[in-house]
C-alpha atoms as a PDB file:
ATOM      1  CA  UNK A   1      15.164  -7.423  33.934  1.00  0.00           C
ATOM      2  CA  UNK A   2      16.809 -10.167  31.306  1.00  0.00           C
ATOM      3  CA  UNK A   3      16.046  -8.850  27.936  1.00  0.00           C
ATOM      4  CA  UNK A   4      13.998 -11.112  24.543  1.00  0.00           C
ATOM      5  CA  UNK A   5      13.890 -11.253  21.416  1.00  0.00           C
ATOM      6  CA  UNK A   6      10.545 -12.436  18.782  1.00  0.00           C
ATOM      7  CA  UNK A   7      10.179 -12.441  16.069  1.00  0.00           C
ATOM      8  CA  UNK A   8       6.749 -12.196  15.024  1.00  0.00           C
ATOM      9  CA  UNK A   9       4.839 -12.652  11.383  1.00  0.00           C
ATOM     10  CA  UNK A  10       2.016  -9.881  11.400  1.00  0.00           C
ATOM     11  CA  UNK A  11       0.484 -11.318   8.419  1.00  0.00           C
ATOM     12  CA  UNK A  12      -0.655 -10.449   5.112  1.00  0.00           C
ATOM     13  CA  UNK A  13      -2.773  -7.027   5.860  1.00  0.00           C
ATOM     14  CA  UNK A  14      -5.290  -7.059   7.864  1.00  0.00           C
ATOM     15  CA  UNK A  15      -5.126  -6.531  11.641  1.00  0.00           C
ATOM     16  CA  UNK A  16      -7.587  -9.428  11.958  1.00  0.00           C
ATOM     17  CA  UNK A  17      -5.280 -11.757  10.619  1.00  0.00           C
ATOM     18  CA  UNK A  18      -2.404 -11.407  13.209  1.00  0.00           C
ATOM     19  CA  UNK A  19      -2.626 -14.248  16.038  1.00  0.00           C
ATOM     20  CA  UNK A  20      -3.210 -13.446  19.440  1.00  0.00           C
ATOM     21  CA  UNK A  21       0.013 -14.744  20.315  1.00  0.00           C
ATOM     22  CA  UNK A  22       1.391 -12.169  18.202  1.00  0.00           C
ATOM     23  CA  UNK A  23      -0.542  -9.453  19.284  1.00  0.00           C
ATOM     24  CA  UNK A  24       0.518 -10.456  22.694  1.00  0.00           C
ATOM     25  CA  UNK A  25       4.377  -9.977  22.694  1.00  0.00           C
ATOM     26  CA  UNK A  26       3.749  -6.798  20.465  1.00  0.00           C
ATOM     27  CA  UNK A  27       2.016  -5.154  23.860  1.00  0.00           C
ATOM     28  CA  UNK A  28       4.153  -6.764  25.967  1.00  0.00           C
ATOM     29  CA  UNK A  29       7.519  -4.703  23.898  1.00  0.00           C
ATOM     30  CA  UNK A  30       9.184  -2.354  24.725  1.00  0.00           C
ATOM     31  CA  UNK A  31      11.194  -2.451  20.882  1.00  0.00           C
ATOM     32  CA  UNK A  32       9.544  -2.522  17.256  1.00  0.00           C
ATOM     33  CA  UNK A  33      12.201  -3.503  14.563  1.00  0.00           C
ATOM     34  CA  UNK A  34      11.350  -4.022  11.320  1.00  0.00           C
ATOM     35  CA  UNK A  35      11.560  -3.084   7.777  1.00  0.00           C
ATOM     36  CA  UNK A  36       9.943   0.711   7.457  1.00  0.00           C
ATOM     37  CA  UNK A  37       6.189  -0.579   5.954  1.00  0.00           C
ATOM     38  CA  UNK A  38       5.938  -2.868   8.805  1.00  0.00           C
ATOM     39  CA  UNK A  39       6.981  -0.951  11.688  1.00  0.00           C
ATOM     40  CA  UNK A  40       4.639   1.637  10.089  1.00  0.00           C
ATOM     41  CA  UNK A  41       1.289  -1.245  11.047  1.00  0.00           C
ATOM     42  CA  UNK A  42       2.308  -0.939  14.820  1.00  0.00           C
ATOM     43  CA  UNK A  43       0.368   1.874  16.847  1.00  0.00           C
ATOM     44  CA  UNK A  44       2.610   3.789  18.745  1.00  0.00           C
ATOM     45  CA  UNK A  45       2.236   3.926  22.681  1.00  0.00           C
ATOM     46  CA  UNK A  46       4.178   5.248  25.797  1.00  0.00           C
ATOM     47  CA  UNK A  47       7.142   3.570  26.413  1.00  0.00           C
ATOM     48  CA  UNK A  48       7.486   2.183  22.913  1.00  0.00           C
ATOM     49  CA  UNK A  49      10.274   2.842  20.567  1.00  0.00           C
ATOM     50  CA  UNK A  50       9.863   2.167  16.915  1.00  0.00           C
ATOM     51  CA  UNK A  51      13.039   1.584  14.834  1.00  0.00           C
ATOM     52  CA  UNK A  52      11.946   1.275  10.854  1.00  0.00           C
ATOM     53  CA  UNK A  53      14.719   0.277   8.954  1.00  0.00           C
ATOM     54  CA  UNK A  54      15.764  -0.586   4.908  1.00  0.00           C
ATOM     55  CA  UNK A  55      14.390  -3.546   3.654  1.00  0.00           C
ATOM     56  CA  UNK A  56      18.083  -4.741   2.502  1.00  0.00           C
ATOM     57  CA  UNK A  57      19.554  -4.336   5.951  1.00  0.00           C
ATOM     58  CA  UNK A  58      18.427  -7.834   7.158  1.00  0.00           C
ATOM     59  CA  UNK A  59      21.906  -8.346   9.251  1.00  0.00           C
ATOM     60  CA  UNK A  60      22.169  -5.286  10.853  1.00  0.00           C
ATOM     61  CA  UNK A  61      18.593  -5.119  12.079  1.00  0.00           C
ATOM     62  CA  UNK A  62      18.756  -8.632  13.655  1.00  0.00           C
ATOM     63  CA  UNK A  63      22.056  -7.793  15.076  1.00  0.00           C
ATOM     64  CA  UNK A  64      20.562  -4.495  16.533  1.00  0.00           C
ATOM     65  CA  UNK A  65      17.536  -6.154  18.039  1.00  0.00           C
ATOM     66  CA  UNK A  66      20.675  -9.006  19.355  1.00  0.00           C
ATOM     67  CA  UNK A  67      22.227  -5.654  21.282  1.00  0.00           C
ATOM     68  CA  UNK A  68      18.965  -4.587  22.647  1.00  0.00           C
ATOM     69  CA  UNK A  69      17.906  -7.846  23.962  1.00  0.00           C
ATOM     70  CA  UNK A  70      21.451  -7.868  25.647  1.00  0.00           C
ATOM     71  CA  UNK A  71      20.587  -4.427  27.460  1.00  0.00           C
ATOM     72  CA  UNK A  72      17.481  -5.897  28.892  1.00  0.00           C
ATOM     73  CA  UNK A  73      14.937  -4.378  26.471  1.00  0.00           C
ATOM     74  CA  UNK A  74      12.049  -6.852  25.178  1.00  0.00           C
ATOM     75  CA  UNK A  75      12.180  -6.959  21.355  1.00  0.00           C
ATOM     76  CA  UNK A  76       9.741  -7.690  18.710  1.00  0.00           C
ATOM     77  CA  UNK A  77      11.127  -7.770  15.226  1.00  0.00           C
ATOM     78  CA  UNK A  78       8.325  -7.959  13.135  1.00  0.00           C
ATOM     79  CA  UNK A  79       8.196  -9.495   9.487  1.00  0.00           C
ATOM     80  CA  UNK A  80       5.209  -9.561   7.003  1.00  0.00           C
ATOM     81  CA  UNK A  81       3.318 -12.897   6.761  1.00  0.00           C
ATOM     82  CA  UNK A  82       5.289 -15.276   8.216  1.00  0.00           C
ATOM     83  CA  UNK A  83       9.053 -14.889   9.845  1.00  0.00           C
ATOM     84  CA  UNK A  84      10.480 -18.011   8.377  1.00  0.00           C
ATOM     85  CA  UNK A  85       9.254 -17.309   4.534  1.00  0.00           C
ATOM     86  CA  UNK A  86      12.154 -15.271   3.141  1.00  0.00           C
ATOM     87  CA  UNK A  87      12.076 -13.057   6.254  1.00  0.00           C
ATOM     88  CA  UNK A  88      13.504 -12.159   9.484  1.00  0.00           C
ATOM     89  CA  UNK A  89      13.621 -15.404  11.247  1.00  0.00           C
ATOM     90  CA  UNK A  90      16.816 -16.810   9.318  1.00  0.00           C
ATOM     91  CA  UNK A  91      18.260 -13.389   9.163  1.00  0.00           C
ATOM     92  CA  UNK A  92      18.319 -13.064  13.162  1.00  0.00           C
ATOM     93  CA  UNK A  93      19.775 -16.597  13.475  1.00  0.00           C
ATOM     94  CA  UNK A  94      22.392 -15.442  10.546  1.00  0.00           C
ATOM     95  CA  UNK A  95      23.551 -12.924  13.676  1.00  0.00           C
ATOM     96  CA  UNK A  96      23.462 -14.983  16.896  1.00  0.00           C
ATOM     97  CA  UNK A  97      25.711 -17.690  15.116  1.00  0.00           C
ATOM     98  CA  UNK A  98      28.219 -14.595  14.715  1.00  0.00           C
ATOM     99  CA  UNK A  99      27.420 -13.914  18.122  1.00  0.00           C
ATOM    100  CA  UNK A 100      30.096 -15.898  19.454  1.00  0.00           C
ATOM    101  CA  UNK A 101      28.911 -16.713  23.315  1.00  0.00           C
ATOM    102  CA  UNK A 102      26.058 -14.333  23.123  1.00  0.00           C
ATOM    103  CA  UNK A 103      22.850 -16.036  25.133  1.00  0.00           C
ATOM    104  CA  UNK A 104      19.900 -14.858  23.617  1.00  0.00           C
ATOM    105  CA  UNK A 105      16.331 -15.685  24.556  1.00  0.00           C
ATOM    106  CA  UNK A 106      14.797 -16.552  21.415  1.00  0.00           C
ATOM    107  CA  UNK A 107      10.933 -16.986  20.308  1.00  0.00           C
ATOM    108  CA  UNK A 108       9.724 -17.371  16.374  1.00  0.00           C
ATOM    109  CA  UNK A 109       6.034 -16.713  15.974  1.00  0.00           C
ATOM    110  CA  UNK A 110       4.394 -17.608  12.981  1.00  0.00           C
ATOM    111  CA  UNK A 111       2.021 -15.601  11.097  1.00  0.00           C
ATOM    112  CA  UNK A 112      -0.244 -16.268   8.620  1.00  0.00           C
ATOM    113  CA  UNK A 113       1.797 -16.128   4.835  1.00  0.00           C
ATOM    114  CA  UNK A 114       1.232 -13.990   2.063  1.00  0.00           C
ATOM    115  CA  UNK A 115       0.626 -17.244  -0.204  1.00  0.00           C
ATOM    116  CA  UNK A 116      -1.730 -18.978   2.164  1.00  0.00           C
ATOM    117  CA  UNK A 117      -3.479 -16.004   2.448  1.00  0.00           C
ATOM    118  CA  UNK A 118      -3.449 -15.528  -1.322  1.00  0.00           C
ATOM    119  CA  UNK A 119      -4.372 -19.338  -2.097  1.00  0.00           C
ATOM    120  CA  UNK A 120      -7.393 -19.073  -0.186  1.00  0.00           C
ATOM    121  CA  UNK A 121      -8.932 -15.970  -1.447  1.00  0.00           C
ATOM    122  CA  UNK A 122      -8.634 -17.998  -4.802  1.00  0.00           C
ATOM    123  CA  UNK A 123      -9.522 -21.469  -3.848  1.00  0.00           C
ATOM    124  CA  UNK A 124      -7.597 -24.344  -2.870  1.00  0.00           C
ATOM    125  CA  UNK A 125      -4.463 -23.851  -5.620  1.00  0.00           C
ATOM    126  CA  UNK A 126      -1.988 -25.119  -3.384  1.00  0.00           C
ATOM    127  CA  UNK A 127      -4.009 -28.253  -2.393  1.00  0.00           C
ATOM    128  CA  UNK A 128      -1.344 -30.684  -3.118  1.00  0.00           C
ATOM    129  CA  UNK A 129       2.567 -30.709  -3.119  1.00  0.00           C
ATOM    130  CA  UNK A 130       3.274 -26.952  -3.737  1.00  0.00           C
ATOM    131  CA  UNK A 131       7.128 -25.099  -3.610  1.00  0.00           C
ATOM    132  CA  UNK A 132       7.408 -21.571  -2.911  1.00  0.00           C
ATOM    133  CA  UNK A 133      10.243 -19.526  -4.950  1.00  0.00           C
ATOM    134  CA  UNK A 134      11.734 -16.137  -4.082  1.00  0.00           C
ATOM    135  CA  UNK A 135      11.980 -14.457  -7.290  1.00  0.00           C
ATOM    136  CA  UNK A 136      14.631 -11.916  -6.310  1.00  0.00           C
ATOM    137  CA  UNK A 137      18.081 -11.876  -7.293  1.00  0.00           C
ATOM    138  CA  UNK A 138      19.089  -9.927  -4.525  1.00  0.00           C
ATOM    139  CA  UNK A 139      20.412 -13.047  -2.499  1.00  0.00           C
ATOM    140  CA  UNK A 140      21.183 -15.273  -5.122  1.00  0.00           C
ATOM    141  CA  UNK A 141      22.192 -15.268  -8.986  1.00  0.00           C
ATOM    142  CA  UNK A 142      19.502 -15.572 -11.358  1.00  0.00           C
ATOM    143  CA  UNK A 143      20.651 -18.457 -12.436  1.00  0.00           C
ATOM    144  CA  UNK A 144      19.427 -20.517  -9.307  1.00  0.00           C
ATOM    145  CA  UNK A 145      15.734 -19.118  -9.742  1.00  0.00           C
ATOM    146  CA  UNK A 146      16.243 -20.428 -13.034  1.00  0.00           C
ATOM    147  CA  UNK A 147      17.377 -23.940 -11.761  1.00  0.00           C
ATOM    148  CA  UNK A 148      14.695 -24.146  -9.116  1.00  0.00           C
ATOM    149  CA  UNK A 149      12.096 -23.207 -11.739  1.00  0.00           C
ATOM    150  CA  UNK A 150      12.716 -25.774 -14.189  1.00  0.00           C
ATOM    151  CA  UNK A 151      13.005 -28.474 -11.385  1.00  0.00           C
ATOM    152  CA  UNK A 152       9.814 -27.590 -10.033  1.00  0.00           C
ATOM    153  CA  UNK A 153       7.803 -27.226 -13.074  1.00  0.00           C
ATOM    154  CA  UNK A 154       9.187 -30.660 -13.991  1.00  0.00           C
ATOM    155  CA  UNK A 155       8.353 -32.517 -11.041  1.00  0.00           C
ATOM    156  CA  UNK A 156       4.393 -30.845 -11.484  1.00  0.00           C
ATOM    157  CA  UNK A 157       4.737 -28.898  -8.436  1.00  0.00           C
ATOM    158  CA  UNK A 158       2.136 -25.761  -7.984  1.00  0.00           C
ATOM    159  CA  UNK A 159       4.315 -22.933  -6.946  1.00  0.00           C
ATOM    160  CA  UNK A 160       3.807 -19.880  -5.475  1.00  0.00           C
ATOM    161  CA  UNK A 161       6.736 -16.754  -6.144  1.00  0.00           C
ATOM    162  CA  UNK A 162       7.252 -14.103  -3.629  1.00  0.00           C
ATOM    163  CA  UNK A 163       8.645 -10.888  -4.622  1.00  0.00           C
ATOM    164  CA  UNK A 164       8.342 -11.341  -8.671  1.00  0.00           C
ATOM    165  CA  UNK A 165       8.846  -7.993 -10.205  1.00  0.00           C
ATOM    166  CA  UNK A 166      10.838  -4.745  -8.917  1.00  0.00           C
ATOM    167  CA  UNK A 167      11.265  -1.419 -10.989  1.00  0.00           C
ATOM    168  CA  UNK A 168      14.817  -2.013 -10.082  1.00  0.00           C
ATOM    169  CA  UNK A 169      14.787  -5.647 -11.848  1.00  0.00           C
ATOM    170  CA  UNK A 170      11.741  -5.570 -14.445  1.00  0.00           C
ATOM    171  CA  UNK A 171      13.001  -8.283 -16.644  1.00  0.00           C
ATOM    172  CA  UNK A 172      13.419 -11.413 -14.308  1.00  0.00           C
ATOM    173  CA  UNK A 173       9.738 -12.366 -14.339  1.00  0.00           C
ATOM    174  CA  UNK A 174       9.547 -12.218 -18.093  1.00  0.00           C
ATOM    175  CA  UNK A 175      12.446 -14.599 -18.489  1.00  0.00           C
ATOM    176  CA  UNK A 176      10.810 -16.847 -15.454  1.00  0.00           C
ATOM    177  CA  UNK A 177       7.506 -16.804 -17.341  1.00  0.00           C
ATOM    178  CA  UNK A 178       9.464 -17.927 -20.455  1.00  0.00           C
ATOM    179  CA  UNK A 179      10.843 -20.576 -18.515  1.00  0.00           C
ATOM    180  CA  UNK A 180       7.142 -21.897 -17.270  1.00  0.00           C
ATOM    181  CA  UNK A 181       5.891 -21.688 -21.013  1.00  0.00           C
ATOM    182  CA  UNK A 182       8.447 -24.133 -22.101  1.00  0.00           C
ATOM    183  CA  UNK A 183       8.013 -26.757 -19.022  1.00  0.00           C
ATOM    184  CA  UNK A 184       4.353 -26.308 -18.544  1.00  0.00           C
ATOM    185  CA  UNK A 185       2.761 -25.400 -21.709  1.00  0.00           C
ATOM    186  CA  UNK A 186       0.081 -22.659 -22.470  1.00  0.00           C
ATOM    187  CA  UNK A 187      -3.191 -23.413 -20.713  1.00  0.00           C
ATOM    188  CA  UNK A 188      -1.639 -23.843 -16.562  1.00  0.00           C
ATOM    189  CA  UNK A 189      -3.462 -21.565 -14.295  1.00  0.00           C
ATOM    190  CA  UNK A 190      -1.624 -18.884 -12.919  1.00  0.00           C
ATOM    191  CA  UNK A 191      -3.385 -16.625 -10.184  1.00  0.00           C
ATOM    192  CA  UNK A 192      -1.902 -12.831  -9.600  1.00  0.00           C
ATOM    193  CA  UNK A 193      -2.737 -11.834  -6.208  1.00  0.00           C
ATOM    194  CA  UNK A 194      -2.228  -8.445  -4.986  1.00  0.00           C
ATOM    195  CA  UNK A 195      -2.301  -6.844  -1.504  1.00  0.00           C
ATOM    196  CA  UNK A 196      -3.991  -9.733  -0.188  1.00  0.00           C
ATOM    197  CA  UNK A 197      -6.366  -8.899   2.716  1.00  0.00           C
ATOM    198  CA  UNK A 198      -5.941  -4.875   2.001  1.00  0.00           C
ATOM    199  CA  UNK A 199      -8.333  -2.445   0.739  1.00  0.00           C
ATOM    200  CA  UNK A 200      -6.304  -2.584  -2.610  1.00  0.00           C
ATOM    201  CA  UNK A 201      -6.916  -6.295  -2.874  1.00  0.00           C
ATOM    202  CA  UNK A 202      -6.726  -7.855  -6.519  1.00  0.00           C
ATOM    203  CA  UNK A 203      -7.091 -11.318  -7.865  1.00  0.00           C
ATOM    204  CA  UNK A 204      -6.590 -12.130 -11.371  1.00  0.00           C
ATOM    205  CA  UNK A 205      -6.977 -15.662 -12.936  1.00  0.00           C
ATOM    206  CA  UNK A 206      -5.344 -16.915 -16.374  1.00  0.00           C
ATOM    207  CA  UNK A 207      -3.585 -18.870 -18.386  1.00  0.00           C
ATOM    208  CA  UNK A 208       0.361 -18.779 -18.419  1.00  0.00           C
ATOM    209  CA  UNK A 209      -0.423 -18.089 -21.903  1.00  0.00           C
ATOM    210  CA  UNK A 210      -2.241 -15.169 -21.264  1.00  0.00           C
ATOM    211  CA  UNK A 211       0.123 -14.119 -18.274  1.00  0.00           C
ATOM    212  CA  UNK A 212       2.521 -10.578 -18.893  1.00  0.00           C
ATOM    213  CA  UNK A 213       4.937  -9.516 -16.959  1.00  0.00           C
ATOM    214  CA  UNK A 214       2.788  -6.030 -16.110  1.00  0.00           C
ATOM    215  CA  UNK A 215       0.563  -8.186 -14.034  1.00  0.00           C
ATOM    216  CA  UNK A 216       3.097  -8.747 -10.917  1.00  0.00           C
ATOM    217  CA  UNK A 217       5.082  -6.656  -8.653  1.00  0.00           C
ATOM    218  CA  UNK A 218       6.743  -6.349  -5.345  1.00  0.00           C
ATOM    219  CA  UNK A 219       2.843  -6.248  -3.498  1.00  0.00           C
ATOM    220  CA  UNK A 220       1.842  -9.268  -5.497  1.00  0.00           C
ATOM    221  CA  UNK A 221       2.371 -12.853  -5.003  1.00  0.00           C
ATOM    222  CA  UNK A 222       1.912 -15.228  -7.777  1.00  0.00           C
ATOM    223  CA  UNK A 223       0.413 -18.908  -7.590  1.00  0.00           C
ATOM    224  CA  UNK A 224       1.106 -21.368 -10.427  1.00  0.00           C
ATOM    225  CA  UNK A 225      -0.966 -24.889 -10.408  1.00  0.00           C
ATOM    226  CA  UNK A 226       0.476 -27.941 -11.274  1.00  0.00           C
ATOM    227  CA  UNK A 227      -0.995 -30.055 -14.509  1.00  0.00           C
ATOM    228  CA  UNK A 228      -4.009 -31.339 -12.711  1.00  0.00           C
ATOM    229  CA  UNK A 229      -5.220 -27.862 -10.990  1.00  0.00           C
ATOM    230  CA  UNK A 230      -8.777 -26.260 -12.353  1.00  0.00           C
ATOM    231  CA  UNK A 231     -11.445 -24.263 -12.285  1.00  0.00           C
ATOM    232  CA  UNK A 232     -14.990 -24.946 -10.790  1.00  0.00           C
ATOM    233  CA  UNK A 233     -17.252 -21.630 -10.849  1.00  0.00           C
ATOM    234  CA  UNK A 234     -15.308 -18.446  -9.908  1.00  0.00           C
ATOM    235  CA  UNK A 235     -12.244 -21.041  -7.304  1.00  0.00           C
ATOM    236  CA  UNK A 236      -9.047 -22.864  -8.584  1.00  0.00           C
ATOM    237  CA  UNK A 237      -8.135 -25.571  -6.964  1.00  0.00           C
ATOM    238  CA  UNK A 238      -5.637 -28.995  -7.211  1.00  0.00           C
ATOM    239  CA  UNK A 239      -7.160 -32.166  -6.875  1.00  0.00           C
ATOM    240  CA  UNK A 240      -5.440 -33.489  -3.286  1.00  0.00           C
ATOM    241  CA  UNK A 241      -4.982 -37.076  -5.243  1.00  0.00           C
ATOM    242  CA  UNK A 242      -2.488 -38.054  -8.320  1.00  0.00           C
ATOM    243  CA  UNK A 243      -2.742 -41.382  -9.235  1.00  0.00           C
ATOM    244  CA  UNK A 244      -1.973 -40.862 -12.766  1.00  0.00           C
ATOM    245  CA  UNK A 245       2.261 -39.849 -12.165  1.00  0.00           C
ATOM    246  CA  UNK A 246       4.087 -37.353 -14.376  1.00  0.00           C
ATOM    247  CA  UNK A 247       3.115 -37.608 -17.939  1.00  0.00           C
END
């Protein structure tokens, strides 16, 4: 039997917000590979091996999954949200091209994304040209967050930042926040949303004037609106016209 490989986005959270298609290749596996958390939302069954790994070991778990695929064995590496947002999909494709000669049978299946998930609970924040920005320095210098932020926030895109604050690197959102005070001035929205779609589900609106660092971490993803984004009632949203240009 020739082996496969998905890769498959399970979503924010909640069981009920993994696709079909999704759920499909996960029964049809006979391999789980993932980072420990999400291996940990699969339900174990007969015939099923689970193989949680660290969440900095991006390489070696796609080139794993590459070796099992080779062997025959169906395998389902499984990413939070969505595989292509700063997840496993680029990672695996990192591998085959080392691969040299390696056929692979390939499938990416998206998921829904933390931010999508998080902009909706809120509103419609991301109703207009958005970005999204990868907060940790783990794969990059600091200094190209810092780039990317100032370009964004210049050119009035709402944003959204995965992965914003680690105990292991506490200070990077301050100095991004510090960043957004300068190029966006006091009174833009900024939504903190935690856990999205979980029992320990949080959503908190303010200003980036009234924004700390204590209000993100490694569960929470952060939405920023653009110049023209507000509030009606208890939503945020951005207007999905701009007539007026950059100011």
């Amino acid at each position: 039997m020739s082996g496969w490989i998905t890769v498959a986005g399970i979503g924010p959270g909640a069981e009920a917000q993994i696709t079909p298609e999704v759920s499909a290749a996960l029964a049809e596996a006979t391999d789980i590979v993932g980072y420990v958390p999400y291996v940990a939302r699969i339900a174990p069954r007969p015939g099923l091996r689970l193989h949680p790994s660290d969440n900095r070991v991006e390489l070696d778990r796609a080139r794993s999954a590459l070796d099992m695929a080779a062997m025959g064995r169906r395998v389902v590496i499984v990413s939070s949200g969505d595989p292509g947002v700063f997840a496993m999909a680029s990672a695996l494709f990192e591998a085959l091209e080392a691969h040299t000669g390696q056929e692979s049978d390939i499938r990416i299946l998206p998921g829904i994304t933390a931010m999508l998930a998080a902009a909706a609970r809120a509103g419609a924040p991301l109703g207009h040209d958005f970005c999204a920005i990868n907060l940790s320095d783990n794969l990059k210098p600091f200094a190209i967050i810092e780039h990317r932020l100032r370009h964004a926030a210049r050119g009035d895109f709402a944003m959204a930042f995965y992965n914003p604050r680690s105990a292991s690197r506490p200070d990077g959102f301050a100095r991004a926040l510090a960043i957004l005070r300068k190029e966006c001035g006091p009174d833009r929205l900024m939504i903190f949303a935690r856990a999205v779609s979980t029992p320990a589900e949080t959503l908190r609106i303010v200003t980036l004037a009234e924004a700390t660092p204590d209000m993100a971490d490694m569960r929470t993803v952060v939405l920023v609106g653009n110049r023209a984004t507000r509030r009606v009632g208890r939503w945020v949203y951005t207007p999905r016209s701009d007539r007026e240009g950059l100011v």
